[in-house]
Every structure is written in C-alpha cells, then in structure tokens.
Protein backbone atom coordinates (compact mmCIF):
# COMPACT_ATOMS: atom_id res chain seq x y z
CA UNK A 1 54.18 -48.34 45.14
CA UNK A 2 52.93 -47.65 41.39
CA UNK A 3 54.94 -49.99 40.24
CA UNK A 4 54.25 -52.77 42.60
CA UNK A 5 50.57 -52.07 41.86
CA UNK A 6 51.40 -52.64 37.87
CA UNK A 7 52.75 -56.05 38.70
CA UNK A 8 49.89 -57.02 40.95
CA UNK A 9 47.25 -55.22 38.75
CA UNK A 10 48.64 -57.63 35.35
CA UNK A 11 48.94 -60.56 37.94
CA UNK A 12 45.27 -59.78 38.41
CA UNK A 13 44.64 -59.38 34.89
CA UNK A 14 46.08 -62.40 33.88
CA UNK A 15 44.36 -64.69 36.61
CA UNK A 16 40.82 -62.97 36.81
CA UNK A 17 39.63 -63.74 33.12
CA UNK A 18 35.73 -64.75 34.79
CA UNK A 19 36.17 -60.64 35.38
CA UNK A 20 36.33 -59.55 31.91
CA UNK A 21 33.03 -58.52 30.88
CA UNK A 22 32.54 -55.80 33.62
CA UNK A 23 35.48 -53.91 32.02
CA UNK A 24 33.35 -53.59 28.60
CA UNK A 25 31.77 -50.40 30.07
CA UNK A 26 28.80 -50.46 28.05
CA UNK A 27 27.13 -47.84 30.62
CA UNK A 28 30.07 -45.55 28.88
CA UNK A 29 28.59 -45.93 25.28
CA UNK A 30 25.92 -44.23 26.60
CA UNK A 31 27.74 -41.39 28.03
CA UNK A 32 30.19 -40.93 24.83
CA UNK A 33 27.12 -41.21 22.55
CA UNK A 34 25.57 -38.66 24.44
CA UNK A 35 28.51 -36.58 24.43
CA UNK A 36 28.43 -37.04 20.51
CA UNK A 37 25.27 -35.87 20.56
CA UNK A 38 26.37 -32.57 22.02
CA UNK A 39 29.48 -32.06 19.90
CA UNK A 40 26.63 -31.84 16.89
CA UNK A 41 25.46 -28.63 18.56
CA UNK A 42 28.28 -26.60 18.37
CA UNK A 43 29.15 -27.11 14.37
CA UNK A 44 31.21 -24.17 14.46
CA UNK A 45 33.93 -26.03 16.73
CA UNK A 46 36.65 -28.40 15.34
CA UNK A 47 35.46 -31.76 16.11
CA UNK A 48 38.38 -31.79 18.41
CA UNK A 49 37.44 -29.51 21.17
CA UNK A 50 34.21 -31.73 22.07
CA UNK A 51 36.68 -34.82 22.07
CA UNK A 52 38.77 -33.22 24.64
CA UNK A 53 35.92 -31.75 27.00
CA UNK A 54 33.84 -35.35 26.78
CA UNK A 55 37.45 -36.87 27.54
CA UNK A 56 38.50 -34.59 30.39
CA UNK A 57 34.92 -35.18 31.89
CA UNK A 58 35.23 -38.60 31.77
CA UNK A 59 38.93 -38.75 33.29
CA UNK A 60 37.26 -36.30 36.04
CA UNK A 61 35.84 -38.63 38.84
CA UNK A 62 39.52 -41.06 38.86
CA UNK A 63 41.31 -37.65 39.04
CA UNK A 64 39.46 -36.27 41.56
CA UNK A 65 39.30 -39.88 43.68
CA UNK A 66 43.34 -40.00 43.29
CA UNK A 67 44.07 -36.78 44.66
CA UNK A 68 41.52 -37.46 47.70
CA UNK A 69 43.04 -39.94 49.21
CA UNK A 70 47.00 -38.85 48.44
CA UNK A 71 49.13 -40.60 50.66
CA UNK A 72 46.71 -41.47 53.86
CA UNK A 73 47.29 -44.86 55.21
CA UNK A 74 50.65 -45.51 54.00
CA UNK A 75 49.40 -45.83 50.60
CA UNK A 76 47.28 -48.62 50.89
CA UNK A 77 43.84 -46.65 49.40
CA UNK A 78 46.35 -45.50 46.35
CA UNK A 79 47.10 -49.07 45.78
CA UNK A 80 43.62 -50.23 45.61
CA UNK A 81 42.59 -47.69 43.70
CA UNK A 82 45.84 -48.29 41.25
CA UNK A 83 44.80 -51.96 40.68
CA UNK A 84 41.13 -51.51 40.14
CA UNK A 85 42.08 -48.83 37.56
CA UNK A 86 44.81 -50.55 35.57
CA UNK A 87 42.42 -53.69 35.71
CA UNK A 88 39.44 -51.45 33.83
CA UNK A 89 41.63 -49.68 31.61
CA UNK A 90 43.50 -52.63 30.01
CA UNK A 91 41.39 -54.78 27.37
CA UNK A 92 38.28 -53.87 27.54
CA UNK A 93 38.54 -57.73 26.04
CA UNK A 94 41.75 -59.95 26.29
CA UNK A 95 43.75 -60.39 22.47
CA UNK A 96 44.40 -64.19 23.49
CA UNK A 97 40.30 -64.17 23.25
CA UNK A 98 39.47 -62.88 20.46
CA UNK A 99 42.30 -64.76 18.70
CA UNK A 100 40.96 -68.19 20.32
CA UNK A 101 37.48 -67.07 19.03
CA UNK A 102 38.80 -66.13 15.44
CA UNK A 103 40.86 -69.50 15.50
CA UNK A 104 37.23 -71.41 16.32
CA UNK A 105 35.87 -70.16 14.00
CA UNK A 106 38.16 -70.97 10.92
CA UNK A 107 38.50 -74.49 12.28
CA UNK A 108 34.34 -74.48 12.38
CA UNK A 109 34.74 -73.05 8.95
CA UNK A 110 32.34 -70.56 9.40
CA UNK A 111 32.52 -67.64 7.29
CA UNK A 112 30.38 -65.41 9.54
CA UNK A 113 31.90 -65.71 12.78
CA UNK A 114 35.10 -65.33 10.99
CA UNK A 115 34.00 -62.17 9.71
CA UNK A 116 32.33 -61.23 13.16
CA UNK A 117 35.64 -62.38 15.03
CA UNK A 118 38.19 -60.57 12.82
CA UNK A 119 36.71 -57.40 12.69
CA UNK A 120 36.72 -57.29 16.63
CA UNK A 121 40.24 -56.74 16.19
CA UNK A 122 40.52 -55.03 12.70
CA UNK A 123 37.70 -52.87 13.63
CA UNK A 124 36.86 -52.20 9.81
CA UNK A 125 34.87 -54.00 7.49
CA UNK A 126 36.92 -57.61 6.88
CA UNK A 127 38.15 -58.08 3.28
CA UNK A 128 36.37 -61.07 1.64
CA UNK A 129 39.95 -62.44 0.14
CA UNK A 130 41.10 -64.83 2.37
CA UNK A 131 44.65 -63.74 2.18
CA UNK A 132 44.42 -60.33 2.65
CA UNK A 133 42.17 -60.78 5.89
CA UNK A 134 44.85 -62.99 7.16
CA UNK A 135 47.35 -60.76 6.93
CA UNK A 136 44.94 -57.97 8.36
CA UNK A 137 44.71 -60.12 11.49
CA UNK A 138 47.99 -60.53 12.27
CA UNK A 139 48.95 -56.87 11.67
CA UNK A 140 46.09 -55.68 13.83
CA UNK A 141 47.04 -58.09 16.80
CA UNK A 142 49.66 -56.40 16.73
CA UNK A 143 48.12 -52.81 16.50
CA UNK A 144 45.54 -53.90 19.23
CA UNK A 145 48.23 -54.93 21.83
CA UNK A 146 49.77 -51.96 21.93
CA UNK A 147 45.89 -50.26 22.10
CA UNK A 148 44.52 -52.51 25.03
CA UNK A 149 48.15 -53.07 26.92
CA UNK A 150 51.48 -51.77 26.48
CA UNK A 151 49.92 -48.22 26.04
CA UNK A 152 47.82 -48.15 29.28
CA UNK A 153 51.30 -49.70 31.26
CA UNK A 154 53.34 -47.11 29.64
CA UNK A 155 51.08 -44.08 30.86
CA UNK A 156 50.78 -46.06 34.32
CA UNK A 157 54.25 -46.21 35.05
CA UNK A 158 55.13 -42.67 33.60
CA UNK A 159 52.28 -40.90 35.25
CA UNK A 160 50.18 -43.39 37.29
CA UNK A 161 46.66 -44.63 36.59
CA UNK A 162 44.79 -41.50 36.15
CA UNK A 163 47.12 -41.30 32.88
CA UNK A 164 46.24 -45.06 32.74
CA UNK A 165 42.57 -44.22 32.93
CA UNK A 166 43.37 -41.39 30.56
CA UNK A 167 44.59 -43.22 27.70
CA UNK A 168 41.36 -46.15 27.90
CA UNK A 169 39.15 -43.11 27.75
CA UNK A 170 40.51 -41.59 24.91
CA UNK A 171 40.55 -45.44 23.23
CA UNK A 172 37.02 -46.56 24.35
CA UNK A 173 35.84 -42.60 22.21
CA UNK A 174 37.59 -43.20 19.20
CA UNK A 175 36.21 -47.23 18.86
CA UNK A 176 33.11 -45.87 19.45
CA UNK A 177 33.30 -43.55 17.17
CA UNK A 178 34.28 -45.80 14.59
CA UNK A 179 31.28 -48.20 15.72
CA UNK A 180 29.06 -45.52 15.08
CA UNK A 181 30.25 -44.95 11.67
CA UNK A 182 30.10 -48.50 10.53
CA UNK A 183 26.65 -48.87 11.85
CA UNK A 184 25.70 -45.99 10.39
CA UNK A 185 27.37 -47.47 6.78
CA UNK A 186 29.62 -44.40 6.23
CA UNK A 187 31.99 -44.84 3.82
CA UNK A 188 34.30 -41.69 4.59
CA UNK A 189 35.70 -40.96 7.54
CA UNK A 190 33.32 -38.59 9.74
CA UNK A 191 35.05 -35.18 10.83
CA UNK A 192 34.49 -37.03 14.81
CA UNK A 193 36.68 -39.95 13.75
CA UNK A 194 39.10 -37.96 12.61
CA UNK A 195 39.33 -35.81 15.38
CA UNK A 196 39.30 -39.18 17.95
CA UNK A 197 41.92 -40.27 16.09
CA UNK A 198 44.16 -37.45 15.79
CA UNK A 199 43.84 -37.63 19.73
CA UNK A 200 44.76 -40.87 20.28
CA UNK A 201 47.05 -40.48 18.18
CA UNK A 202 49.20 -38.00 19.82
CA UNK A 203 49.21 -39.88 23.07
CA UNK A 204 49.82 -43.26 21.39
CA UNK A 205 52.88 -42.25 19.40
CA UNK A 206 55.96 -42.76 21.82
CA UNK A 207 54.19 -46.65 23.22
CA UNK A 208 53.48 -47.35 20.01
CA UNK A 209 57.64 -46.96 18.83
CA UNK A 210 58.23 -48.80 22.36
CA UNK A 211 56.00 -51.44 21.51
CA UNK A 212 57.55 -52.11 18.04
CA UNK A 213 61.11 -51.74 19.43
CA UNK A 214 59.91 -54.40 21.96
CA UNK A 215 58.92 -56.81 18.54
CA UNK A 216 61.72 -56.64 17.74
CA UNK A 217 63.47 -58.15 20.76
CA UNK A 218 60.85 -60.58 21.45
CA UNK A 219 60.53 -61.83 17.61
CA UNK A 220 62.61 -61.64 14.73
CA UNK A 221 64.94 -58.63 15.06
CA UNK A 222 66.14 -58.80 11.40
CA UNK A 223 62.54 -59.26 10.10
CA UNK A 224 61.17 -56.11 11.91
CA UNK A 225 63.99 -53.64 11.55
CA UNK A 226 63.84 -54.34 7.67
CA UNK A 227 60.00 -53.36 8.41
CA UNK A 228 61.04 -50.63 10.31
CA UNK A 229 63.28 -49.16 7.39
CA UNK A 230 60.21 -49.72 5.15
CA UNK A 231 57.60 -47.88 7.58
CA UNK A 232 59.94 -44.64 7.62
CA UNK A 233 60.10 -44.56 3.89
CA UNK A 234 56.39 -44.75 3.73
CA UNK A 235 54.03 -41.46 2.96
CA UNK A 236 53.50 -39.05 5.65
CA UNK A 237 50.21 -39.61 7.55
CA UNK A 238 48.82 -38.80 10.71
CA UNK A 239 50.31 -39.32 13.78
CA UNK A 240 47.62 -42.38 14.52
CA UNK A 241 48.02 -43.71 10.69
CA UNK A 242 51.55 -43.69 11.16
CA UNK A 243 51.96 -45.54 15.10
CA UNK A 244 49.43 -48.49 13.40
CA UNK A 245 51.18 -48.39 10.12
CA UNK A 246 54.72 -49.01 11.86
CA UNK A 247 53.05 -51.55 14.38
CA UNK A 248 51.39 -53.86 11.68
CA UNK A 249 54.87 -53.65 9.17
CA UNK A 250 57.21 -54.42 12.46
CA UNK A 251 54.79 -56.85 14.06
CA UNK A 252 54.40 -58.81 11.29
CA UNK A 253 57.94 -58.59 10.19
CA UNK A 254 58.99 -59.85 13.30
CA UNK A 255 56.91 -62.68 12.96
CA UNK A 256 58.91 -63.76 10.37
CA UNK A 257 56.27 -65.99 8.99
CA UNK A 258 57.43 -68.29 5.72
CA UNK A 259 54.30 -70.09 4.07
CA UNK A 260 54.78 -74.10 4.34
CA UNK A 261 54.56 -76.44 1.64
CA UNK A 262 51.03 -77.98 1.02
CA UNK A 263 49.16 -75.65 4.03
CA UNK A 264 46.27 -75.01 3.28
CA UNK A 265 44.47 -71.10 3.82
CA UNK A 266 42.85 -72.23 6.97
CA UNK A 267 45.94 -73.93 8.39
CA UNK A 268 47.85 -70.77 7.81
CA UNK A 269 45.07 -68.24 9.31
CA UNK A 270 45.31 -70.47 12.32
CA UNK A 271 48.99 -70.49 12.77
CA UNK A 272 49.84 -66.82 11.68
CA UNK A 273 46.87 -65.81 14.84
CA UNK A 274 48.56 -68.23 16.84
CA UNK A 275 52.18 -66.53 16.28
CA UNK A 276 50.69 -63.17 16.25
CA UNK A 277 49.58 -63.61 19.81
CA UNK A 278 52.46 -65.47 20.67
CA UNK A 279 54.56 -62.56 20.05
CA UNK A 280 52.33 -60.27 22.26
CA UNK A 281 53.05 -62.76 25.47
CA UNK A 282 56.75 -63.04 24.43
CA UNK A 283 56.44 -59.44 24.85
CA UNK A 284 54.37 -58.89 27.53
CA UNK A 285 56.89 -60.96 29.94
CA UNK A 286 59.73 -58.98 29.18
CA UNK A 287 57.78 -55.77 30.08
CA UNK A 288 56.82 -57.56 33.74
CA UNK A 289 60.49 -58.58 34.05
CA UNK A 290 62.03 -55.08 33.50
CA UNK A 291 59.10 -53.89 35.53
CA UNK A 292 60.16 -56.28 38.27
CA UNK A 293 63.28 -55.61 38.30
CA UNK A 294 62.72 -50.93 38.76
CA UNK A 295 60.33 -52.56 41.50
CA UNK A 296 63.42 -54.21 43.19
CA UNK A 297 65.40 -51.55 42.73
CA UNK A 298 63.01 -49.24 44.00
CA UNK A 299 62.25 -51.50 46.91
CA UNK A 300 65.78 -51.32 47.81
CA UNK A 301 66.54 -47.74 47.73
C-alpha cells in the first residue's frame, strides 16, 4: 500500500503543477518564526533542543492523524492520507521551475532575476563572477534534488509519510532559518543555523550517498566516482557540509560537462541548468521504476 501510494503520490506530483503554490506553507513561517522566537528564551539550551521540540510539534498532528485511522477500511483513509502527505512534503517548489525561471532569465539577460532565480536554489548570496555562479547552480541542483525529492521518497518508503512529513519539516526550519539570517545580513552563521543544520544533517546523510550513487548510474559513472574519490579526501565537516559537498562534486562530475568552442557564458549557464536538471529526471525515473517493480513484487506476494 505505501508503496503504491509513492507511485500515485509522484504521478500526482508530476501532473498537478497548477497545485504547487499551496505546498509553500507560508502559514508555517509563521509558526517556525514563532518557535524561533521561543528558542531565544531559553539561552542556556543548545540551539538544538528548541529545533527538535518545534520539529516534533510540528510532525505532531500527521502522527497523530496516521495512527487514528490505522488500518480501517482496508486502507483506503491511509492511502489518502499517504498521497496528500508525500504531495506537501516534496518541493515546496519543483527544480524543473526554478531552472526554467533561471534559464529566462539569462536568455532576458537580466542580471537581477538571475540573481533572484539562482539563489532560490543556492540559497546564499549569488557570486557576482559569472563562472563561479554557474557552477554554483549546477552543483546546487543537484544538492536541492536530493533536499525536495529523493530524501522525502527515501523516508516514505523506509518509514512511511509521517517520516516523509518528518524530513520536509526539518527542511522547511533550517531554509528558514537561513532566510532569516540573510534578511537579517548576518555574515556568520547564527548558533540556530547551525543547530538546523546539524539536524538535517543527520537525517539527510544515508539519501544523500543514495542520491549520488544514483548520479552516477543515471550520468557519467566515470565522471562522478572520480568526484567521489575527491569528496572522501576532502576535510572533515559536518555531517550536512559533507552530504552537499559530495552531492555538488558527484552531481556535477557526472554531468560530465566539456566547455564548447566559441560558447559564449550565457550559452553555457543555459545548457549546464539544462543538463543539471536533466540528470535529476534521468534519475528520478529509475527511482519510479525500481519502485514499480517492489510494488509488483509486493502485489504478488
């Protein structure tokens, strides 16, 4: 059953793209802010400890709804509920998107919606060097997919979708912690950030080496186990430094991008965003086709 819900909850994801502003959640800023605000009045906690609580509250209701309805009906509830779930945990906005949007705007050459467009998915102030916030892009399409899809399918089919729900929850915190921050023009990373982090880190880690191992089938397998090699020989980091680290170097190295004679910047933005997201698809269908075929298997036994 969880698994056939997966497959119709991505069918749904795929198809319903007129859907994809309701799973923004803005109404949760305002519950995560406010659960910020709290955290500041216990300064003689680890930041971490008010991550956890504001995350455990938030997981709460979908825990509680999952375990109300068990099995009755044959089922069915649990598979509505399943869908509806996976469909507000993935994104909160499709990759294919924001890379259309960041491709616009380089062919509009625009400077500020390129700026505005990349850092949706870099999600840190975008270099002004043209080359460096290309290759930025690409890495963090490759960071983001594993962020706003292969991680929420990977805690739905381990543990279902209150892990599912789990996992968004403890994403949507930590970008809104680092929203905060860059509103707020810090130029260190708050003690909250780090603490978001560290948590998402810890339940990112094993997608995240899934995700790159899946790169490297669906793209250049030479390319990104010579970036592999290169990732393990970096410095130690955290846990969440070290899952984005290895997903940019893999990602990109299974791209296997070679720069063309006579292409211009703009041309090579466009096509290294294009190939970027390409690779997430490629990707993506093998994930549905293994996950078709445990659902056949399952369905038979």
């Amino acid at each position: 059953m969880k698994l056939l819900a997966l497959l119709i909850g991505l069918a749904v994801e795929r198809l319903a793209t007129q859907l994809f502003h309701l799973r923004r959640l803005r109404w949760l800023d305002r519950a995560i802010d406010f659960g910020f605000q709290q955290s500041e009045r216990v300064t003689s906690w680890p930041a971490l400890i008010p991550v956890i609580i504001l995350s455990f509250v938030l997981v709460l209701p979908v825990f509680l709804v999952r375990f109300g309805i068990e099995d009755t009906l044959y089922g069915f509830p649990y598979l509505i509920l399943a869908i509806i779930v996976l469909f507000f945990s993935l994104g909160p906005k499709d990759i294919g998107e924001d890379v259309d949007e960041y491709c616009r705007a380089i062919e509009d050459d625009d400077a500020d919606r390129i700026a505005e467009t990349a850092r949706a998915l870099i999600e840190k102030d975008v270099p002004e060097n043209a080359v460096e916030r290309i290759r930025m892009f690409e890495e963090s399409v490759c960071i983001q997919a594993n962020n706003r899809l292969f991680a929420v399918v990977f805690w739905f089919v381990l543990l279902g979708p209150v892990a599912a729900w789990a996992y968004r929850v403890v994403d949507l915190i930590r970008r809104r912690a680092v929203f905060n921050a860059l509103r707020a023009g810090a130029k260190e990373e708050t003690p909250l950030i780090v603490a978001t982090e560290m948590l998402h880190g810890w339940i990112a880690w094993i997608p995240a080496r899934l995700t790159a191992i899946g790169y490297a089938m669906a793209g250049s397998f030479d390319g990104a186990l010579s970036a592999w090699r290169k990732a393990d020989q970096a410095p130690p980091a955290t846990p969440h430094a070290q899952s984005e680290r290895l997903l940019a170097r893999v990602g990109t190295g299974a791209l296997a991008l070679h720069e063309e004679d006579g292409e211009s910047l703009s041309d090579r933005a466009v096509r290294g965003a294009i190939a970027a997201n390409g690779l997430v698809y490629r990707l993506l269908f093998i994930w549905a086709a293994v996950i078709g075929a445990m659902t056949l298997y399952g369905l038979s036994v």
